[in-house]
N, C-alpha and C. Protein backbone atom coordinates (compact mmCIF):
# COMPACT_ATOMS: atom_id res chain seq x y z
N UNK A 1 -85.09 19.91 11.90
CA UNK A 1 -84.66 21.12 11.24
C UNK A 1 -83.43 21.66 11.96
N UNK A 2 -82.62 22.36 11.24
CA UNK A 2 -81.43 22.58 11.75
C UNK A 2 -81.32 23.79 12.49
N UNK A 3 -80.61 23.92 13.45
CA UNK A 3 -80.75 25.41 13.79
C UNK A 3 -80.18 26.79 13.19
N UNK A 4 -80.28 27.81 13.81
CA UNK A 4 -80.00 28.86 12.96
C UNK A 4 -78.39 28.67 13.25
N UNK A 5 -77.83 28.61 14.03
CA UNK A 5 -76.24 28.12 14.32
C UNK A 5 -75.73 27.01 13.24
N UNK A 6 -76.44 26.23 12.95
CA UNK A 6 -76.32 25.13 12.53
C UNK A 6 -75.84 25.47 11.10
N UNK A 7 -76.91 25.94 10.54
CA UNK A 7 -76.89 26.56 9.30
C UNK A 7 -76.32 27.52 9.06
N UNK A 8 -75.14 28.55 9.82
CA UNK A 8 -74.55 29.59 9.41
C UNK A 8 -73.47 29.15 9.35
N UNK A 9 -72.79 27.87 10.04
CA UNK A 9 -72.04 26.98 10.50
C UNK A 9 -71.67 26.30 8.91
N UNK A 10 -72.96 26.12 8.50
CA UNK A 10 -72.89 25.55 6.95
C UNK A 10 -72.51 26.61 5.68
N UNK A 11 -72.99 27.15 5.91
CA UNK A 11 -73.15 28.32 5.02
C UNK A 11 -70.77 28.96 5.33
N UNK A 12 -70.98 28.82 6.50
CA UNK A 12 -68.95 29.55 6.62
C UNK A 12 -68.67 27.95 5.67
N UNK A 13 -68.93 27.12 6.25
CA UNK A 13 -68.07 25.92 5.59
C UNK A 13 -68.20 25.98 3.93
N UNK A 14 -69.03 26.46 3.43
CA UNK A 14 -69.67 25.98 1.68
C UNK A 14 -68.99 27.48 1.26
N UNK A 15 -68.67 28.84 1.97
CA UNK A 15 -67.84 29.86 1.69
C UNK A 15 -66.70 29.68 1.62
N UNK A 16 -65.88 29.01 2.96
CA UNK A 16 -64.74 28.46 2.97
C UNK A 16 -64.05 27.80 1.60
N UNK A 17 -64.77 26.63 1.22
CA UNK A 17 -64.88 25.74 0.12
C UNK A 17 -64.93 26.53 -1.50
N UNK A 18 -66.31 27.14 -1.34
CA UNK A 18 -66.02 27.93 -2.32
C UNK A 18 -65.25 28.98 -2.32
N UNK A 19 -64.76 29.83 -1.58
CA UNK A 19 -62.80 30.71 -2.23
C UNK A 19 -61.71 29.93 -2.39
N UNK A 20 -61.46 28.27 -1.38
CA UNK A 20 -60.49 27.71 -1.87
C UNK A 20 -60.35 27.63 -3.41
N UNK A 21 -61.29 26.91 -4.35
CA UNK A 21 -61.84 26.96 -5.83
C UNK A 21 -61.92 28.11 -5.98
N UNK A 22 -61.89 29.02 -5.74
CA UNK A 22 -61.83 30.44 -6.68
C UNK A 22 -60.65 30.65 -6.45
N UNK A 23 -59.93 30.50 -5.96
CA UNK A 23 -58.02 31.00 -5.26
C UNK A 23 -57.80 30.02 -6.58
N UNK A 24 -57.98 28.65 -6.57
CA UNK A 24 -57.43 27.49 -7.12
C UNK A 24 -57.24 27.80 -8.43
N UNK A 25 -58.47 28.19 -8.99
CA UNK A 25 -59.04 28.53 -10.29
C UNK A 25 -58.43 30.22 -10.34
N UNK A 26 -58.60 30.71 -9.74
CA UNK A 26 -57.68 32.01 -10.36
C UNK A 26 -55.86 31.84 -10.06
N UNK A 27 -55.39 30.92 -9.54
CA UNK A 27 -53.82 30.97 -9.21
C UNK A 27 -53.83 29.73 -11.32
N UNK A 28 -54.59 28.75 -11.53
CA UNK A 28 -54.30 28.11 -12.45
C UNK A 28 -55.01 28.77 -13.60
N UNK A 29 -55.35 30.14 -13.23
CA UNK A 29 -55.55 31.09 -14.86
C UNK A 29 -54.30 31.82 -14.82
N UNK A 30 -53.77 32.09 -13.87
CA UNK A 30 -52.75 33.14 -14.26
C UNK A 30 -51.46 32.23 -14.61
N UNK A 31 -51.33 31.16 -14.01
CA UNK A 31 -50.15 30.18 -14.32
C UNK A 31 -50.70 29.88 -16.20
N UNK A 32 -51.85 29.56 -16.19
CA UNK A 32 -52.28 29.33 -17.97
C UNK A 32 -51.98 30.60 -18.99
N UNK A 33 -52.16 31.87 -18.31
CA UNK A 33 -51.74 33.17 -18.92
C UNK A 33 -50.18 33.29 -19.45
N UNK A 34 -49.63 32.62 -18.26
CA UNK A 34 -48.46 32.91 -18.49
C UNK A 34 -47.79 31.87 -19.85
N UNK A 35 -48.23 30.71 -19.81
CA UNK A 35 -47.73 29.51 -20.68
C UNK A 35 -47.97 30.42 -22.23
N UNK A 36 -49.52 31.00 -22.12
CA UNK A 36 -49.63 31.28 -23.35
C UNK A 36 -48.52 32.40 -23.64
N UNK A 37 -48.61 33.49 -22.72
CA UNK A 37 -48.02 34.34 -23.61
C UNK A 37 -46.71 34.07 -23.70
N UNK A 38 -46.21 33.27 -23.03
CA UNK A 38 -44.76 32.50 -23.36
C UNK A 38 -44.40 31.86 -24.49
N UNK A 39 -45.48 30.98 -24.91
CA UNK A 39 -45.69 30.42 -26.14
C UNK A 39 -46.05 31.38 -27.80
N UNK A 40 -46.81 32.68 -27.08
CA UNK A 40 -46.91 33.84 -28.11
C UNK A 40 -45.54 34.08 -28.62
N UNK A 41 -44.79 34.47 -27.87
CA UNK A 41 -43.68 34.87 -27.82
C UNK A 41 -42.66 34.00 -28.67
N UNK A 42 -42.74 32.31 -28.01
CA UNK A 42 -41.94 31.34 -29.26
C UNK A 42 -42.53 31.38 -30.43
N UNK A 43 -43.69 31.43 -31.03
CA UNK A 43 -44.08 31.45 -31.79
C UNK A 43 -43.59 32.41 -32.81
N UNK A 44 -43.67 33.72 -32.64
CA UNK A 44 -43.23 34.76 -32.48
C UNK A 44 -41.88 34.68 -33.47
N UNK A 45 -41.10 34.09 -32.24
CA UNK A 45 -39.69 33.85 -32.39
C UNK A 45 -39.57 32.79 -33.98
N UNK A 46 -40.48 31.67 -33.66
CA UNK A 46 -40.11 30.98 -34.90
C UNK A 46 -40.32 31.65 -36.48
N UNK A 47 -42.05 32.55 -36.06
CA UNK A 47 -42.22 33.10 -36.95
C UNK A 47 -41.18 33.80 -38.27
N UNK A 48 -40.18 34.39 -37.05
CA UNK A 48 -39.51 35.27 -37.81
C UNK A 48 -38.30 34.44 -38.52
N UNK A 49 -37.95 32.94 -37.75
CA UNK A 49 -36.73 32.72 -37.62
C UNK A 49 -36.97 31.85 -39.33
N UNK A 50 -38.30 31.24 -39.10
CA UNK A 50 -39.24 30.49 -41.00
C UNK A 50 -38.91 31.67 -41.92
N UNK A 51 -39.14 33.52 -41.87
CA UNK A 51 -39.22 33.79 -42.75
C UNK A 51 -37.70 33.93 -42.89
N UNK A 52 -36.70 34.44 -42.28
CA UNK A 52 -35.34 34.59 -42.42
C UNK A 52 -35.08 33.47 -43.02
N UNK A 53 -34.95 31.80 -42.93
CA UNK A 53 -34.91 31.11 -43.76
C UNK A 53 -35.88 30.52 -45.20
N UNK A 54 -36.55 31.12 -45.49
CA UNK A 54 -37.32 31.28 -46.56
C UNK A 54 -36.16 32.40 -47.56
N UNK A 55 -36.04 33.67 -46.78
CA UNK A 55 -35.53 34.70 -47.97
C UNK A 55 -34.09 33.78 -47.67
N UNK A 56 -33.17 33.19 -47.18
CA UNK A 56 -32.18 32.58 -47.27
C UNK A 56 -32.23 31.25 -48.47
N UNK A 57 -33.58 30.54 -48.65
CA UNK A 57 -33.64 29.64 -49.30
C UNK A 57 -33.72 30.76 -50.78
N UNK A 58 -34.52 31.33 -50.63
CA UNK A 58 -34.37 31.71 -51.85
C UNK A 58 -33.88 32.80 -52.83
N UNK A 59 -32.54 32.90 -51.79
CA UNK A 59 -31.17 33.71 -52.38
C UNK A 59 -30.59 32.61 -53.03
N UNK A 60 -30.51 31.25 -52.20
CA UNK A 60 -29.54 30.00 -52.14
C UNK A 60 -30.20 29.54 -53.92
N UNK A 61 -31.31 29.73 -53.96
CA UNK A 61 -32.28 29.24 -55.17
C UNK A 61 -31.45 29.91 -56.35
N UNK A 62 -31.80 31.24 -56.52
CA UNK A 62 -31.56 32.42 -57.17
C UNK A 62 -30.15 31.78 -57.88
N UNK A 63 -29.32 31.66 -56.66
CA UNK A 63 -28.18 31.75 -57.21
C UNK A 63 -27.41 30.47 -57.90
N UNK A 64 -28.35 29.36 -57.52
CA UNK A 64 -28.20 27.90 -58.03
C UNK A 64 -29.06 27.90 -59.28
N UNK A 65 -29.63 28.97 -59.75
CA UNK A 65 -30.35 28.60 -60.89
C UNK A 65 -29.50 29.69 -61.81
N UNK A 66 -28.58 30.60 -61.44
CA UNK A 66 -28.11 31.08 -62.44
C UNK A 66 -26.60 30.26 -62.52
N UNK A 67 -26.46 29.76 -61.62
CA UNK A 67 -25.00 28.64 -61.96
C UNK A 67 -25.50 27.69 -63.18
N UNK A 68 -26.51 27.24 -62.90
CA UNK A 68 -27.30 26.11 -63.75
C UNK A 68 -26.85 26.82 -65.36
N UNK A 69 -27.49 28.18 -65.27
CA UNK A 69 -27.41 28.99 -66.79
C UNK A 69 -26.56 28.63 -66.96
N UNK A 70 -25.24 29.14 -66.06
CA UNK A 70 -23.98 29.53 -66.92
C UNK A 70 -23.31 27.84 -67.50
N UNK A 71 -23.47 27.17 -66.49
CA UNK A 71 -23.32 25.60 -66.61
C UNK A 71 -23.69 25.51 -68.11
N UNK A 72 -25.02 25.41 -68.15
CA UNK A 72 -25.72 24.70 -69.58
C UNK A 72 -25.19 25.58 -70.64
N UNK A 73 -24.71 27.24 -70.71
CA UNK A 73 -24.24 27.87 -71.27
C UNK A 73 -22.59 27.16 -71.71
N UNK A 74 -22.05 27.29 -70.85
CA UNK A 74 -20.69 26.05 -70.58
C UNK A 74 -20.66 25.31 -71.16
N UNK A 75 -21.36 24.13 -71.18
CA UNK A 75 -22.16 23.04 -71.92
C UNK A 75 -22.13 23.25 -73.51
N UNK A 76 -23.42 23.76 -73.63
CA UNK A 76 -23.26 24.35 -74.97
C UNK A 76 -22.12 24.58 -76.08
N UNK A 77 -21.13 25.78 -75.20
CA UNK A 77 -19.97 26.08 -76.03
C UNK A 77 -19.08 25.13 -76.12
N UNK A 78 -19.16 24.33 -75.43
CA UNK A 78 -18.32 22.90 -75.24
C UNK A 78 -18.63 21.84 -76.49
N UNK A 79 -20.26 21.81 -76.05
CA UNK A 79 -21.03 21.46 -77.57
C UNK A 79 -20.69 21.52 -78.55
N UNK A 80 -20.54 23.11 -78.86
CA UNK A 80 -20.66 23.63 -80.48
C UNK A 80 -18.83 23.35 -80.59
N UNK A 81 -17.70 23.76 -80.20
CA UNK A 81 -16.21 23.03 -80.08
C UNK A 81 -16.10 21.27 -80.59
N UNK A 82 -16.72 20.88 -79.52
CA UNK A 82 -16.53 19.65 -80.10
C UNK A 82 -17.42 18.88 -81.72
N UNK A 83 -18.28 20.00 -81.97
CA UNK A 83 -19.38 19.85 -83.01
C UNK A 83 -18.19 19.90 -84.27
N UNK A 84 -17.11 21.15 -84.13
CA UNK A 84 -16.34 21.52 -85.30
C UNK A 84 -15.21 20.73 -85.20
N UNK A 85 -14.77 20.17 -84.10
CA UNK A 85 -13.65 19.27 -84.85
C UNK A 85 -13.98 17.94 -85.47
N UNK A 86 -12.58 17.71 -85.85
CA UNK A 86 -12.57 16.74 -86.99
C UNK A 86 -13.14 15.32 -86.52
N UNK A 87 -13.84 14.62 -86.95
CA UNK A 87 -14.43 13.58 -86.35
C UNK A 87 -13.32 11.71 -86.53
N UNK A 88 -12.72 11.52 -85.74
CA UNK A 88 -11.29 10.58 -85.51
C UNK A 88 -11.76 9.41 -85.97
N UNK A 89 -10.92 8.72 -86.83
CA UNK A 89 -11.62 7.24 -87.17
C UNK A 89 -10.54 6.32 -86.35
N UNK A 90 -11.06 5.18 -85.88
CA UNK A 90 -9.83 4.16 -85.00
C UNK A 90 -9.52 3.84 -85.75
């Protein structure tokens, strides 16, 4: 059986041991804290940067679908012009 020295001897060493692992484990939560809220933050950042190009896509939309109108409108009158002239024999 061990003595009472023996065993307090054990007991500093298994304290020792266990705060290294608690230092370890609390220095690699706060280093993990930080990644995240770093990453909150890009996220964040992209969040906003997707919707700014969303309302950009769909100004770019807007305005390619009323070119389209005026186009096929274009078209059209071009259509009905060439509908009334005289039709050319070779």
């Amino acid at each position: 059986m061990a003595t009472q020295e023996e065993r307090i001897t054990a007991v500093e060493k298994f304290t020792q041991v266990a705060a290294a692992h608690i230092q370890e484990t609390e220095e690699n939560t706060t280093i993990l804290l930080g990644v995240i809220r770093s990453q909150g933050h890009d996220i964040r950042d992209m969040r906003n940067d997707l919707s700014s190009i969303h309302e950009t896509l769909n100004e770019h939309t807007e305005l390619l679908q009323l070119q389209t109108s005026l186009l096929n409108d274009a078209l059209a009158t071009l259509q009905d012009i060439l509908d009334r002239l005289p039709k050319r024999s070779n």
